[in-house]
Protein backbone atom coordinates (compact mmCIF):
# COMPACT_ATOMS: atom_id res chain seq x y z
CA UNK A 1 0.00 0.00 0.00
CA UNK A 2 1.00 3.25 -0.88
CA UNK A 3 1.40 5.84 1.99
CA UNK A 4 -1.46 8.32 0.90
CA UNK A 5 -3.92 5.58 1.05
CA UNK A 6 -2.53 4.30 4.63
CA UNK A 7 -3.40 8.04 5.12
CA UNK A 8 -6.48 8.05 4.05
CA UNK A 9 -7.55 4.46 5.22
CA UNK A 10 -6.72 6.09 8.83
CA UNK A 11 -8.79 9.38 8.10
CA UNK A 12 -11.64 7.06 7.32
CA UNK A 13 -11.21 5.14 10.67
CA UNK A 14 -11.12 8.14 12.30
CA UNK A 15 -14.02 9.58 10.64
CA UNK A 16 -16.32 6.62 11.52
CA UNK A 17 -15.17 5.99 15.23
CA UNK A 18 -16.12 9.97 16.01
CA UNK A 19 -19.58 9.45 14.38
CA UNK A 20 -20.06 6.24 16.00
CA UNK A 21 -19.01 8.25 19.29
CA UNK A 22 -21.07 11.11 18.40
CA UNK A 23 -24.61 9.16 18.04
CA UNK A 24 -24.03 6.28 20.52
CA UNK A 25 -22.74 8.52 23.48
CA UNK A 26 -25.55 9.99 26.09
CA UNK A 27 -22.36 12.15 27.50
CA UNK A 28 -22.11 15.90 26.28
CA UNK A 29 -18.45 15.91 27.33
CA UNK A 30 -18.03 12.70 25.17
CA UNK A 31 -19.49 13.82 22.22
CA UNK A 32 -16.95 16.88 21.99
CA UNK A 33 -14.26 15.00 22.19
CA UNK A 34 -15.88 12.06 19.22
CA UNK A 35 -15.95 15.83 17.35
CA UNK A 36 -12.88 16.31 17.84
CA UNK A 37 -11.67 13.04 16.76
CA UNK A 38 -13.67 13.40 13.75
CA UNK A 39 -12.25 16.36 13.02
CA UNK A 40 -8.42 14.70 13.18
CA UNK A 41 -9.95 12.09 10.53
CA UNK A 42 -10.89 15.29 8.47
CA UNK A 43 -7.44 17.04 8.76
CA UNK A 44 -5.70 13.72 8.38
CA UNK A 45 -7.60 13.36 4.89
CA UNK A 46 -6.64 17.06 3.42
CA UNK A 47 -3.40 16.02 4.63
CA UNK A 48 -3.36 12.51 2.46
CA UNK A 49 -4.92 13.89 -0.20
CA UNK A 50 -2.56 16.90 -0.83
CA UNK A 51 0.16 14.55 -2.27
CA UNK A 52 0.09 15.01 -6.00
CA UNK A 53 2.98 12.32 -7.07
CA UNK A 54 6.24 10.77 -5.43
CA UNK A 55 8.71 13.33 -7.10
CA UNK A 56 6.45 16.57 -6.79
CA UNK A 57 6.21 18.37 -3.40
CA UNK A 58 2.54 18.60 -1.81
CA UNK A 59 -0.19 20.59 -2.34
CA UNK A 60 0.73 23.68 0.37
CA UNK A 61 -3.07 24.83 0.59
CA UNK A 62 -4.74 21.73 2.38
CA UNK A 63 -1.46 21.71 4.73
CA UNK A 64 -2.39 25.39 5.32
CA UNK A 65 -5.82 24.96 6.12
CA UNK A 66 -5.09 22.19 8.92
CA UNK A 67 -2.60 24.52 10.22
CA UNK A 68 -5.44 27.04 10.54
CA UNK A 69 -7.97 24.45 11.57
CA UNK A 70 -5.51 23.32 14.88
């Protein structure tokens, strides 16, 4: 497997165990923090997805806006 779709596998992962967390938990307090591991799975994607090709440098822009988003 390449390393972008390790990357994005992960995101994914990430993605679904915050929404599980967000609609199974009764917990306020537990909810924010499934949103906030959903929103790791959602930086962790811009991240994977911002490679272009092995010998080209990444996209700078989704790098930016998880920079922004942390």
């Amino acid at each position: 497997m390449e390393t972008y779709q390790i990357y994005s596998l992960t995101s994914a992962v990430l993605f679904v165990i915050g929404i599980g967390g967000v609609f199974v938990s009764r917990h306020f307090i537990k909810k924010i923090i499934a949103t906030i591991i959903m929103g790791g799975g959602v930086f962790l994607a811009f991240v994977s997805f911002a490679q272009r090709d092995a010998l080209t440098f990444a996209d700078p822009v989704p790098h930016a806006l998880v920079i922004t988003g942390i």
